[in-house]
Protein backbone atom coordinates (compact mmCIF):
# COMPACT_ATOMS: atom_id res chain seq x y z
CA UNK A 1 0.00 0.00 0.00
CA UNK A 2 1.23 3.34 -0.76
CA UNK A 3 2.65 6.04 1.91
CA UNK A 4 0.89 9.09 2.47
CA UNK A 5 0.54 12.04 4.50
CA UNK A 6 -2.50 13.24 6.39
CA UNK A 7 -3.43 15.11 3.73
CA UNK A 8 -3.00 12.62 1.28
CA UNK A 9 -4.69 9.59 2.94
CA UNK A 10 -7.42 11.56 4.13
CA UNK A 11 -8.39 12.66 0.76
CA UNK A 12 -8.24 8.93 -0.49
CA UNK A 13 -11.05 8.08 2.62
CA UNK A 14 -12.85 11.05 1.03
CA UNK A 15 -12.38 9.36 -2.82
CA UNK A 16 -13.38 6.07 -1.20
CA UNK A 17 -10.55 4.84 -2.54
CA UNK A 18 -9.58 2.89 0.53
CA UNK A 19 -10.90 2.19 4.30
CA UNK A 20 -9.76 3.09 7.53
CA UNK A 21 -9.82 -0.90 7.89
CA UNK A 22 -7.59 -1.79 4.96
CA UNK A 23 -5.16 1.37 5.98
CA UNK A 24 -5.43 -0.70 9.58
CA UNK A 25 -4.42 -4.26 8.83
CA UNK A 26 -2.25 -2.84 6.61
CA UNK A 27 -0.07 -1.19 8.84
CA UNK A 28 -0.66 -3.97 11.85
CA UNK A 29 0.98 -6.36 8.96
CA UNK A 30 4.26 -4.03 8.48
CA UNK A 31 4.20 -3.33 12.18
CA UNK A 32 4.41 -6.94 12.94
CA UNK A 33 7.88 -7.40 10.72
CA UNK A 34 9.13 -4.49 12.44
CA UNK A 35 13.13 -5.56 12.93
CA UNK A 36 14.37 -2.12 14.22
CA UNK A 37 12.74 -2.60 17.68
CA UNK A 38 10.31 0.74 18.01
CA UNK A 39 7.27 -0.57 19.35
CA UNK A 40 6.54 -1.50 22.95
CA UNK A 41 3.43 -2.83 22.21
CA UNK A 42 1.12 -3.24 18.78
CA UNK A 43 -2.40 -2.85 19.71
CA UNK A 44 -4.02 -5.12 17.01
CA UNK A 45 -7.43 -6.07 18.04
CA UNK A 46 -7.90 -2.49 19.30
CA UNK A 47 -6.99 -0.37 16.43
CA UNK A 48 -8.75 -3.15 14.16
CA UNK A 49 -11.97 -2.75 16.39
CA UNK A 50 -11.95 0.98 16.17
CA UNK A 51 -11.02 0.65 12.21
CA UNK A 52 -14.38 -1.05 11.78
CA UNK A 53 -16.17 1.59 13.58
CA UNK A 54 -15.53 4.19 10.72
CA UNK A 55 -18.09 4.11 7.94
CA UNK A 56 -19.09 7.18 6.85
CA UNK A 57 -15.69 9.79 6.26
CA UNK A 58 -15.83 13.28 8.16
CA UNK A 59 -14.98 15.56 5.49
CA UNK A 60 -14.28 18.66 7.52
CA UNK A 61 -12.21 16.38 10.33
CA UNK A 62 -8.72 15.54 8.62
CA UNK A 63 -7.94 13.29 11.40
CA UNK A 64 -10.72 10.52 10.79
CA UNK A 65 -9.36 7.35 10.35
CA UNK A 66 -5.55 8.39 10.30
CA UNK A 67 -3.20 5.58 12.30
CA UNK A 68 -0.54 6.71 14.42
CA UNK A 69 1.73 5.89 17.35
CA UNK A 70 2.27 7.37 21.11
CA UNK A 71 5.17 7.31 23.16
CA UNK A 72 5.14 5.04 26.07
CA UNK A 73 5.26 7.47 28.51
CA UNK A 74 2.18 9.13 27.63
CA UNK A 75 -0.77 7.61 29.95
CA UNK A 76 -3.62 5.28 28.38
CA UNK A 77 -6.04 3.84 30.53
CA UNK A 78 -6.46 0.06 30.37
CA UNK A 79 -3.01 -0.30 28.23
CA UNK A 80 0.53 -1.13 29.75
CA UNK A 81 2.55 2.13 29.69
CA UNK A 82 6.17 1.81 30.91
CA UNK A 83 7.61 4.66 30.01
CA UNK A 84 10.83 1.92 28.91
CA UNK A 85 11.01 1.38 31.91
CA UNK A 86 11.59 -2.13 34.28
CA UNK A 87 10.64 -0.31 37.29
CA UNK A 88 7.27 0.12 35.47
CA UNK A 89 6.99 -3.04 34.23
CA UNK A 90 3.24 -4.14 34.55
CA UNK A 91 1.67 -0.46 35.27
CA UNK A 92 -1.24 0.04 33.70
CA UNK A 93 -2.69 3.47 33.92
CA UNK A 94 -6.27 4.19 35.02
CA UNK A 95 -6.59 7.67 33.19
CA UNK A 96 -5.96 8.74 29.69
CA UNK A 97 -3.83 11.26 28.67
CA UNK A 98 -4.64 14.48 27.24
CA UNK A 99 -3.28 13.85 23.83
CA UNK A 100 -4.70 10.90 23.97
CA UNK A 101 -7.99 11.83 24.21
CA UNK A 102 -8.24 14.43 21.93
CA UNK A 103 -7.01 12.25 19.24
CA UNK A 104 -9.30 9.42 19.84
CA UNK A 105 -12.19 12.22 19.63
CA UNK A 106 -11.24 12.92 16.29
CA UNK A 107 -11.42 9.28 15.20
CA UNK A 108 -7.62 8.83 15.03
CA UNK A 109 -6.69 5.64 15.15
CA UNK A 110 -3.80 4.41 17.75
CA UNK A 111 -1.71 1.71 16.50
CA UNK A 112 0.72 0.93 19.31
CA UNK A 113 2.91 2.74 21.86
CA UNK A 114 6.54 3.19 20.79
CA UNK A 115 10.22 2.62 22.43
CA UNK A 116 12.43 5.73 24.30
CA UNK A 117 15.29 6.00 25.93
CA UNK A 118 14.06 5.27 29.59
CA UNK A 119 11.84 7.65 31.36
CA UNK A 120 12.63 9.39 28.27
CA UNK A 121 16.02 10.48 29.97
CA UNK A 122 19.01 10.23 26.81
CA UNK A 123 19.41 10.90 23.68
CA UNK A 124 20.90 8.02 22.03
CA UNK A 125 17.90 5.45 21.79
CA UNK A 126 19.89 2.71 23.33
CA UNK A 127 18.84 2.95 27.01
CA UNK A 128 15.33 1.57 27.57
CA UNK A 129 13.95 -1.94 28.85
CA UNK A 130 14.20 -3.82 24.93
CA UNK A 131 17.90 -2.02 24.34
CA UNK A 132 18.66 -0.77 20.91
CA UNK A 133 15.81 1.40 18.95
CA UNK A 134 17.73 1.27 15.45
CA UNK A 135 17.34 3.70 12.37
CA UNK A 136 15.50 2.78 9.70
CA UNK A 137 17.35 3.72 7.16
CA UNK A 138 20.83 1.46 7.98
CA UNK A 139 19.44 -2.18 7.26
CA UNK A 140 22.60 -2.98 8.66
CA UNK A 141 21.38 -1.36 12.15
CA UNK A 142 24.88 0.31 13.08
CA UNK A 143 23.62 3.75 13.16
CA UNK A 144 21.10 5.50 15.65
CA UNK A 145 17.85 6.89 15.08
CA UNK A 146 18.45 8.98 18.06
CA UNK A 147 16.33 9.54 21.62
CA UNK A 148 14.72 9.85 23.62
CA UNK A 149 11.50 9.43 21.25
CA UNK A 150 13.15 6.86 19.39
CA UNK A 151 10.24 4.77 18.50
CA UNK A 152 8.31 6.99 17.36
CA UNK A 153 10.63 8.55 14.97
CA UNK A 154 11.51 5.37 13.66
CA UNK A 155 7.73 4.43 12.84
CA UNK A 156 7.05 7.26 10.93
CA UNK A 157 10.37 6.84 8.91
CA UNK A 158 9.79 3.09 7.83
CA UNK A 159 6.21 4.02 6.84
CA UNK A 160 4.18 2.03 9.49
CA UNK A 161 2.57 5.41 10.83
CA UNK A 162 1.25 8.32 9.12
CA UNK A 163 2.57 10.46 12.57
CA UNK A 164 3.58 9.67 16.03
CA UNK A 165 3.64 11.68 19.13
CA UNK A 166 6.53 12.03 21.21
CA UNK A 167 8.01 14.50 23.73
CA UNK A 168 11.02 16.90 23.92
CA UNK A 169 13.21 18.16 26.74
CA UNK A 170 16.03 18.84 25.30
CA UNK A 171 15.55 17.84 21.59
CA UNK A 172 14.15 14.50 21.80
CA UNK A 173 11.85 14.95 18.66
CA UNK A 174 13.59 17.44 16.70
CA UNK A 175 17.18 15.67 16.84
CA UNK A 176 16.09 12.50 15.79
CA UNK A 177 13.72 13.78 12.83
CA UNK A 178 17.43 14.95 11.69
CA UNK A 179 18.49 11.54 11.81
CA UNK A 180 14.95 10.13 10.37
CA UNK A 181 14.32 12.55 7.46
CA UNK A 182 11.53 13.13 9.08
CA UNK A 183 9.20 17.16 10.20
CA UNK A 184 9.72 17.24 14.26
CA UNK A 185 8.04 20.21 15.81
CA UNK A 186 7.77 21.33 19.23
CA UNK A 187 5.29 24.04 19.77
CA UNK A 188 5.86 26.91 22.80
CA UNK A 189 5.57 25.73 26.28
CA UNK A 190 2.21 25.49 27.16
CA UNK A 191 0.52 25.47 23.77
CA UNK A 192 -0.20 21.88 24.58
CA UNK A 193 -1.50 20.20 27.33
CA UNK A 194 0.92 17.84 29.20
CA UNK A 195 -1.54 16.21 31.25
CA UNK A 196 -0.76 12.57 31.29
CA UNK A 197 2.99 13.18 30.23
CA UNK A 198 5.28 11.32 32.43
CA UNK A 199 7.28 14.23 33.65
CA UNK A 200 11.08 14.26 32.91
CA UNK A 201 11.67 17.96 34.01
CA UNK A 202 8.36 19.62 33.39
CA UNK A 203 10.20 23.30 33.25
CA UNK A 204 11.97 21.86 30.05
CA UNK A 205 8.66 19.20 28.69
CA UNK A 206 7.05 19.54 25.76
CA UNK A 207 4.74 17.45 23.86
CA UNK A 208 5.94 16.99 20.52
CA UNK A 209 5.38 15.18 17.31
CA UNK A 210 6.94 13.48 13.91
CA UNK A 211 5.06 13.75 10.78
CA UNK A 212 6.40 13.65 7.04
CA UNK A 213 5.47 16.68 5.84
CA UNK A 214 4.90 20.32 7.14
CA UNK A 215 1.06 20.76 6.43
CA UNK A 216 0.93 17.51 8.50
CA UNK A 217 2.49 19.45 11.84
CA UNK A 218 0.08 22.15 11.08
CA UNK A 219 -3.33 19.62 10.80
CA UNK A 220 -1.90 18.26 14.07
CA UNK A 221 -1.67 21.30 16.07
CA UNK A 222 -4.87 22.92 15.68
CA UNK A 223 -6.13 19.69 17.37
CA UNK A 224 -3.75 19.08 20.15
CA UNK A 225 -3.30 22.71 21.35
CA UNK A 226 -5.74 24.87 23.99
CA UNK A 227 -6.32 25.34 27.42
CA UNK A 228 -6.65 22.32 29.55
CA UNK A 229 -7.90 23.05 32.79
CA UNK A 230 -6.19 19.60 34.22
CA UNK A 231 -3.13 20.90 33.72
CA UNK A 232 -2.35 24.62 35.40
CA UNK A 233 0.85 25.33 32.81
CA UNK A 234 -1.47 24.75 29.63
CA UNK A 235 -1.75 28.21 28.31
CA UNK A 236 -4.70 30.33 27.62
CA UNK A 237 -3.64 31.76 24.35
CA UNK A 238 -6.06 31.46 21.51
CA UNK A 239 -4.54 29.38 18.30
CA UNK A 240 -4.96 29.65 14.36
CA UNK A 241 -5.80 28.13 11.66
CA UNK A 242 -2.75 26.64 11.09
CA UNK A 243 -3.60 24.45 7.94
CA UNK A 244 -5.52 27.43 6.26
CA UNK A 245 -3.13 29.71 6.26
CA UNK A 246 0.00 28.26 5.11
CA UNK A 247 1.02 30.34 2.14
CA UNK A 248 4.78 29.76 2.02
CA UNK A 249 5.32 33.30 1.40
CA UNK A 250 8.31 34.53 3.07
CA UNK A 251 9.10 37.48 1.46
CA UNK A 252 10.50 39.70 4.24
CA UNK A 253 11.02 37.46 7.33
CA UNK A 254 14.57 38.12 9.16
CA UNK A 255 16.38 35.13 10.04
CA UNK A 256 19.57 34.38 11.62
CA UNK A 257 22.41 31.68 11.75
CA UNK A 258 24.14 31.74 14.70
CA UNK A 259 27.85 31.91 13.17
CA UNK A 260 29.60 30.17 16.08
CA UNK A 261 27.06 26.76 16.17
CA UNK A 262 27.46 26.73 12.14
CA UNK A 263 31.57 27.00 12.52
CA UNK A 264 31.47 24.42 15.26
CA UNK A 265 30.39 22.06 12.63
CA UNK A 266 33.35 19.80 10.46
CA UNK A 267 31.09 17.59 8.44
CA UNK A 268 31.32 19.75 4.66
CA UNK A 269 28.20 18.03 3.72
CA UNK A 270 26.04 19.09 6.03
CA UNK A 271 27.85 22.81 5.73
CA UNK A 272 27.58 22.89 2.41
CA UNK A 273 23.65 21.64 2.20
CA UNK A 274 22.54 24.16 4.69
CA UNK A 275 24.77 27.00 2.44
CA UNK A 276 22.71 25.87 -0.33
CA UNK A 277 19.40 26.24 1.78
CA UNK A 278 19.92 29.43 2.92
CA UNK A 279 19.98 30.34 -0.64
CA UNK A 280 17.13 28.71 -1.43
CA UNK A 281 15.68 31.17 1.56
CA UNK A 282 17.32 34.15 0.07
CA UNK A 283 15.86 33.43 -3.49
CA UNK A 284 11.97 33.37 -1.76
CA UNK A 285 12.75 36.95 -0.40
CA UNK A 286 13.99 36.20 2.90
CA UNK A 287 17.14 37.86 4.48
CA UNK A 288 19.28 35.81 6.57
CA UNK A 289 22.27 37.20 8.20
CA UNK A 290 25.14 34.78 10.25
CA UNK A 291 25.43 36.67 13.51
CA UNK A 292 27.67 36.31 16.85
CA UNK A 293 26.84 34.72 20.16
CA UNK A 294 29.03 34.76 23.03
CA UNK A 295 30.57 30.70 22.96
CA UNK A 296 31.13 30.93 26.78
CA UNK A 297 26.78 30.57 26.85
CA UNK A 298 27.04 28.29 24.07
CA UNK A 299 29.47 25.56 25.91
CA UNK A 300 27.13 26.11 28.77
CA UNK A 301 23.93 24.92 27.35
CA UNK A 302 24.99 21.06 27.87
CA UNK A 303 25.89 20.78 31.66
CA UNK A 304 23.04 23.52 32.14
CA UNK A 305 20.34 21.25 30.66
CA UNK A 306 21.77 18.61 32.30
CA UNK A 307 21.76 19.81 36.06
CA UNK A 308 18.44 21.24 35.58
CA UNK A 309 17.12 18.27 33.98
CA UNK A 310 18.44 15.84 36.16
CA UNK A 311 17.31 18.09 39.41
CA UNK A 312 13.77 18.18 38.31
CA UNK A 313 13.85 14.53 36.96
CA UNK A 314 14.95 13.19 40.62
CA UNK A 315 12.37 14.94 42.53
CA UNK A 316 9.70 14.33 39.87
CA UNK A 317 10.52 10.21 39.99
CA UNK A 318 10.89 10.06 43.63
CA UNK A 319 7.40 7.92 43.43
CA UNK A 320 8.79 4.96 41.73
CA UNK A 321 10.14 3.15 44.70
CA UNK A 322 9.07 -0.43 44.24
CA UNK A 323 5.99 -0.08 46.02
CA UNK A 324 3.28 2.18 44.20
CA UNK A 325 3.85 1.50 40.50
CA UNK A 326 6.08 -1.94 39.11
CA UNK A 327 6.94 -5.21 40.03
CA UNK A 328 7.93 -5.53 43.83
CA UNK A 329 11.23 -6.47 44.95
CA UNK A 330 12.08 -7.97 47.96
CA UNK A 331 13.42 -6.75 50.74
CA UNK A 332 12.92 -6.82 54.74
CA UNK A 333 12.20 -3.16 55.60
CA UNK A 334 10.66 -0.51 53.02
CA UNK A 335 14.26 1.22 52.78
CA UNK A 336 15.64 -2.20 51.30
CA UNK A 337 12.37 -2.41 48.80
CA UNK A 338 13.46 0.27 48.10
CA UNK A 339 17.07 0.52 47.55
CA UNK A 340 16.29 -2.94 45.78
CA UNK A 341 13.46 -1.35 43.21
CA UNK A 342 15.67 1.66 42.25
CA UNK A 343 19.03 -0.27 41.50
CA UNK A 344 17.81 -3.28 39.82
CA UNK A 345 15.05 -1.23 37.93
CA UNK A 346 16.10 1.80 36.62
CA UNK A 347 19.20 1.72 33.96
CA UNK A 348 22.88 2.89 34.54
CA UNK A 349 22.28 6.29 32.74
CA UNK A 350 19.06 6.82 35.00
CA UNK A 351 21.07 5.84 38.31
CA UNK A 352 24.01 8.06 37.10
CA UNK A 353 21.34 10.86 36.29
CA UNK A 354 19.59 10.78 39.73
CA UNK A 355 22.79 10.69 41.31
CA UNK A 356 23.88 14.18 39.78
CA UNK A 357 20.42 15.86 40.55
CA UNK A 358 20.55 14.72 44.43
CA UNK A 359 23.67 16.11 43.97
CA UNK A 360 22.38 19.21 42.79
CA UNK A 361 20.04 19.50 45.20
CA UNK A 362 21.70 18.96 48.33
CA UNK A 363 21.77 21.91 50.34
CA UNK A 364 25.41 22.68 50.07
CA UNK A 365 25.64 22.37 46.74
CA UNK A 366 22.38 24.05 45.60
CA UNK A 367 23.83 27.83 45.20
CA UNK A 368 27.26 26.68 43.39
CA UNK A 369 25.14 24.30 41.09
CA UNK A 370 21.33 24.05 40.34
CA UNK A 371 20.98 28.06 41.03
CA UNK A 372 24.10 28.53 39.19
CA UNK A 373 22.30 26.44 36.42
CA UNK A 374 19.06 28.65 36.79
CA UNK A 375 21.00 31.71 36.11
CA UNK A 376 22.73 30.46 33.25
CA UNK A 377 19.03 29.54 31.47
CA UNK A 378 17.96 32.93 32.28
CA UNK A 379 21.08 34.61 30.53
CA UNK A 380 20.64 31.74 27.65
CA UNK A 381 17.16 32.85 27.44
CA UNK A 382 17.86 36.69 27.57
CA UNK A 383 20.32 36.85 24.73
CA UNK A 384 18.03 34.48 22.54
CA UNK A 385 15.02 36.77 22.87
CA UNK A 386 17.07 39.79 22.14
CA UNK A 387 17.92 38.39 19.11
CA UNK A 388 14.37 37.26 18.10
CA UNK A 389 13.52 40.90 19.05
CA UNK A 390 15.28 41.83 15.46
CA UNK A 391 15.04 38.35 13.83
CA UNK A 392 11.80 36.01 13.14
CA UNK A 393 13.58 33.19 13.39
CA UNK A 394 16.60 31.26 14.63
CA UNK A 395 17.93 28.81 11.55
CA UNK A 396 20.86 25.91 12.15
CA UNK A 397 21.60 22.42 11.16
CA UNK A 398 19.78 20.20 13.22
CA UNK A 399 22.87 17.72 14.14
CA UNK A 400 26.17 18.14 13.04
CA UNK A 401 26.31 14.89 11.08
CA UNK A 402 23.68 12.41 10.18
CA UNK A 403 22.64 9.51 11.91
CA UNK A 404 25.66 8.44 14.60
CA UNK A 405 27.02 4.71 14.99
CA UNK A 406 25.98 3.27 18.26
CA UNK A 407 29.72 2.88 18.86
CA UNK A 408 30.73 6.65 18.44
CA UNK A 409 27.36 7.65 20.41
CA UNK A 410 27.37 8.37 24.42
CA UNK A 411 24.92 10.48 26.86
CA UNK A 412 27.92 11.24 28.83
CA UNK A 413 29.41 14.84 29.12
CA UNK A 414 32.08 15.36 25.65
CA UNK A 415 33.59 18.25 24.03
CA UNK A 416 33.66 16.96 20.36
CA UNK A 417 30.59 18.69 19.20
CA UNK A 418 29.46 20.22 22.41
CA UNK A 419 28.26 23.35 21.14
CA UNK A 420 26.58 21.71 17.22
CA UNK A 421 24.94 18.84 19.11
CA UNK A 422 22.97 20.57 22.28
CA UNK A 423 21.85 23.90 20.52
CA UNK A 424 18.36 23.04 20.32
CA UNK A 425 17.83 22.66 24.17
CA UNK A 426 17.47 26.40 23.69
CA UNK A 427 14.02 25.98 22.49
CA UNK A 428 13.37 24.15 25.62
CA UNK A 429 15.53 26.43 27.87
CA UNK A 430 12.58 29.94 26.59
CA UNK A 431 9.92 27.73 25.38
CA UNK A 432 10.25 28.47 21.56
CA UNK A 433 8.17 27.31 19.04
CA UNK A 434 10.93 25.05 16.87
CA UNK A 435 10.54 22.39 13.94
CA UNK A 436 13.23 19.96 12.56
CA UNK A 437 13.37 19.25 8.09
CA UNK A 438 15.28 17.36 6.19
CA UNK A 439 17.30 19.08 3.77
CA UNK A 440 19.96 16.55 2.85
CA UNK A 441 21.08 13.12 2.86
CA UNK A 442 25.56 12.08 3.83
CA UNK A 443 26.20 8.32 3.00
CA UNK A 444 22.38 7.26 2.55
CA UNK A 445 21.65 8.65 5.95
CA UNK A 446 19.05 12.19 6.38
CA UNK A 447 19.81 15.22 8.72
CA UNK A 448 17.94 18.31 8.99
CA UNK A 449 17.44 21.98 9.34
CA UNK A 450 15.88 23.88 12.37
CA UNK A 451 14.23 26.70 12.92
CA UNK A 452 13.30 28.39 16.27
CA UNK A 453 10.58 31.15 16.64
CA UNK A 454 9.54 33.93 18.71
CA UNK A 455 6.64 32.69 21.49
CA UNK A 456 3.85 31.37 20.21
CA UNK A 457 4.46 31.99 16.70
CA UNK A 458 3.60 28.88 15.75
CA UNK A 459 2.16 29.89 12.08
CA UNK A 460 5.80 31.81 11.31
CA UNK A 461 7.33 29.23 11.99
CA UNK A 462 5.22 26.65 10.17
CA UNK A 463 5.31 28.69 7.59
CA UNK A 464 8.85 29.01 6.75
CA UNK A 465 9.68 25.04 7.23
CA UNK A 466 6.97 24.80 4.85
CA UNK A 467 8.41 27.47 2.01
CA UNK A 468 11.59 25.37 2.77
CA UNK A 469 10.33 22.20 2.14
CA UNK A 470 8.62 23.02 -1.03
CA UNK A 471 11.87 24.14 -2.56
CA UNK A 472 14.25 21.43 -1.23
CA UNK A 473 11.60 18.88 -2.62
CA UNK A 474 12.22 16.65 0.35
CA UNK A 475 8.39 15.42 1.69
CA UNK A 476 6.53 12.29 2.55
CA UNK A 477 10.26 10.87 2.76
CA UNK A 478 10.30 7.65 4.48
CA UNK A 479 13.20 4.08 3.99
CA UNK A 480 11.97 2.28 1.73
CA UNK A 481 12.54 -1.49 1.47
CA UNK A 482 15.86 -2.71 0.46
CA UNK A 483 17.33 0.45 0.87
């Protein structure tokens, strides 16, 4: 069966050219050959029910019928979420997730619940209960897809799912729809509700998503966004019409490279690629200048993220102790149940991470570390917004390189590429709007552009990925067999 877009499949349901049913067992068929590990469970006999369900096509709801995935740390009542997890091995929720919800209401159609690194801590796709998530596009599965929303990325790039939901801390979408040739957007803080999000550090969450085209990410977010009263960070703001009102017309907008990420870069391929895109920009009318940015901030994004991540991550999982959620281990006294659930059930990378946030957070440390850390975001955050103050957007290669080998790759604390490979926590550090998009390919292997917006300029930024993408050519791209 052929691949399509949102767009694209939904107008087939309209042509009755296919059913929600076929488009089903279809993908339940390709899922079930799956050899690059993404899925932590396939939900057959569900999505098939639900499939059948769908007779008559809603015209006006682009959604109806559509299959897609959801990271397994997103809540679903009645269905095993572990977050990738052995300490959550077992759980199953008894509330849905906000997401969740409001894509079932529009008919979408859940496939199955995807791999991440675990508790969607990494970025490297290696570190959750099944091991490896690999990339799609290396049969020979030496190369990462990238975390921590590994799964999901790697649905949507072998074709099994027409989108997939994932979050981002850091740059757990947008990095790996580098490595995926895949669209991964992150709207601003707030713009969508978090409510059944297993919270990583929830002053750096977002919910995010992978599609394979821009007017997808648009579609997507004028369903997922708005206030949610169950969770008190969801914001107010009114949205757009999104989908409408992509022209592509860029004529005007202001955007900057930030000269010191771009030099930091030694791969030619991916220097020359994005050269060649920023003319591509130029020629539709847009100016883009390479500016300055002091490298002292730049080096400090990294252990910034990382103290403030891994602070908030060890309060936030204090809960999973081996006697609320998970299997039980034994143990005479609850200290040793314990000490017994959180070293035999969490990962090395998770022990190693809790370990530097209690760290953080001890008393004596607090002022010389986390509040350091604070600080830093705030002048991170200062100097971006000045800058978006003159400029509409923020535009830089996504990853340095394309897809790593799992033998070069490591979550640990490196200087080779520190600055190129940890930019896009800056989105996450001010809660920009920001969107991954393929623009080349190195070796077989895809890596991407990014942009980053002003707050809750969603449709700017949509906009410009999407005058990119129609002159780069590069959409609906997915690995196709034998490849």
């Amino acid at each position: 069966m052929k691949i399509m877009t949102i767009e694209e499949l939904h107008q087939a349901y309209v042509d009755k050219k296919i059913t929600p049913l076929e488009v089903v067992k279809d993908a339940i068929e390709r899922m079930k050959h799956d050899n690059n590990n993404a899925y932590e469970i396939i939900l057959k006999q569900q999505a098939i029910e639900e499939a059948s369900k769908l007779k008559e096509v809603e015209v006006d709801n682009l959604l109806w019928g559509i299959p897609y995935v959801l990271k397994d740390n997103f809540s679903t009542k009645d269905i095993p979420t572990s977050a990738s997890s052995h300490i959550l091995d077992g759980y199953i929720p008894v509330y849905d997730s906000e997401v969740y919800l409001r894509l079932k209401n529009k008919h979408a159609i859940m496939l199955g619940k995807t791999t991440l690194d675990e508790l969607a801590m990494g970025g490297t796709g290696t570190t959750g209960r099944k091991g490896k998530t690999f990339n799609p596009y290396d049969k020979s599965h030496k190369h990462m897809i990238g975390g921590s929303s590994c799964g999901s990325a790697a649905s949507v790039a072998s074709g099994d799912a027409i989108f997939s939901i994932g979050s981002d801390t850091g740059d757990s979408v947008r990095k790996p729809a580098s490595y995926a040739g895949l669209v991964g957007f992150k709207p601003s803080w707030g713009r969508i509700s978090r409510f059944g999000l297993f919270p990583f550090a929830p002053s750096l969450d977002h919910v995010a998503y992978f599609t394979r085209c821009v007017s997808d990410v648009a579609i997507l977010l004028s369903t997922l966004e708005g206030r949610d009263e169950k969770d008190s960070t969801s914001s107010t703001r009114s949205g757009d019409e999104y989908y409408k009102k992509l022209s592509g017309d860029i004529k005007g907008y202001n955007i900057a490279v930030l000269k010191p990420i771009f030099d930091s870069i030694d791969n030619n391929t991916v220097k020359e690629t994005f050269l060649k895109t920023i003319d591509m920009l130029k020629s539709l009318g847009a100016n883009v200048d390479f500016i300055d940015f002091d490298e002292k901030l730049l080096r400090a994004i990294y252990p910034t993220y990382i103290v403030i991540s891994c602070a908030e991550a060890t309060s936030n999982n204090a809960n999973l102790d081996g006697i609320k959620f998970g299997p039980r281990y034994e143990g005479d006294t609850y200290e040793e149940v314990m000490m017994n659930a959180r070293t035999k059930g969490f990962s090395e990378l998770i022990r190693r991470r809790f370990v530097i946030g209690s760290y953080s957070l001890l008393r004596e440390n607090q002022e010389e570390l986390f509040l350091r850390a604070q600080k830093c975001r705030r002048l991170i955050t200062d100097k971006i917004n000045e800058i978006l103050e003159k400029y509409d957007f923020i535009y830089l290669p996504a990853s340095p390189t394309g897809a790593p080998l799992f033998d070069e790759a490591s979550d640990k604390l490196s200087d080779k590429y520190l600055i190129a490979d940890n930019h896009l926590a800056i989105g996450n550090f001010a809660g920009l709007p920001s969107i991954t998009l393929p623009i080349g390919f190195d070796s077989g292997l895809p890596f991407g552009g990014n942009f980053t917006g002003r707050t809750f300029e969603e449709l700017k930024v949509l906009n410009v990925a999407k005058a990119l993408e129609d002159k780069t050519g590069y959409y609906n791209l997915y690995a196709k067999e034998g490849e």
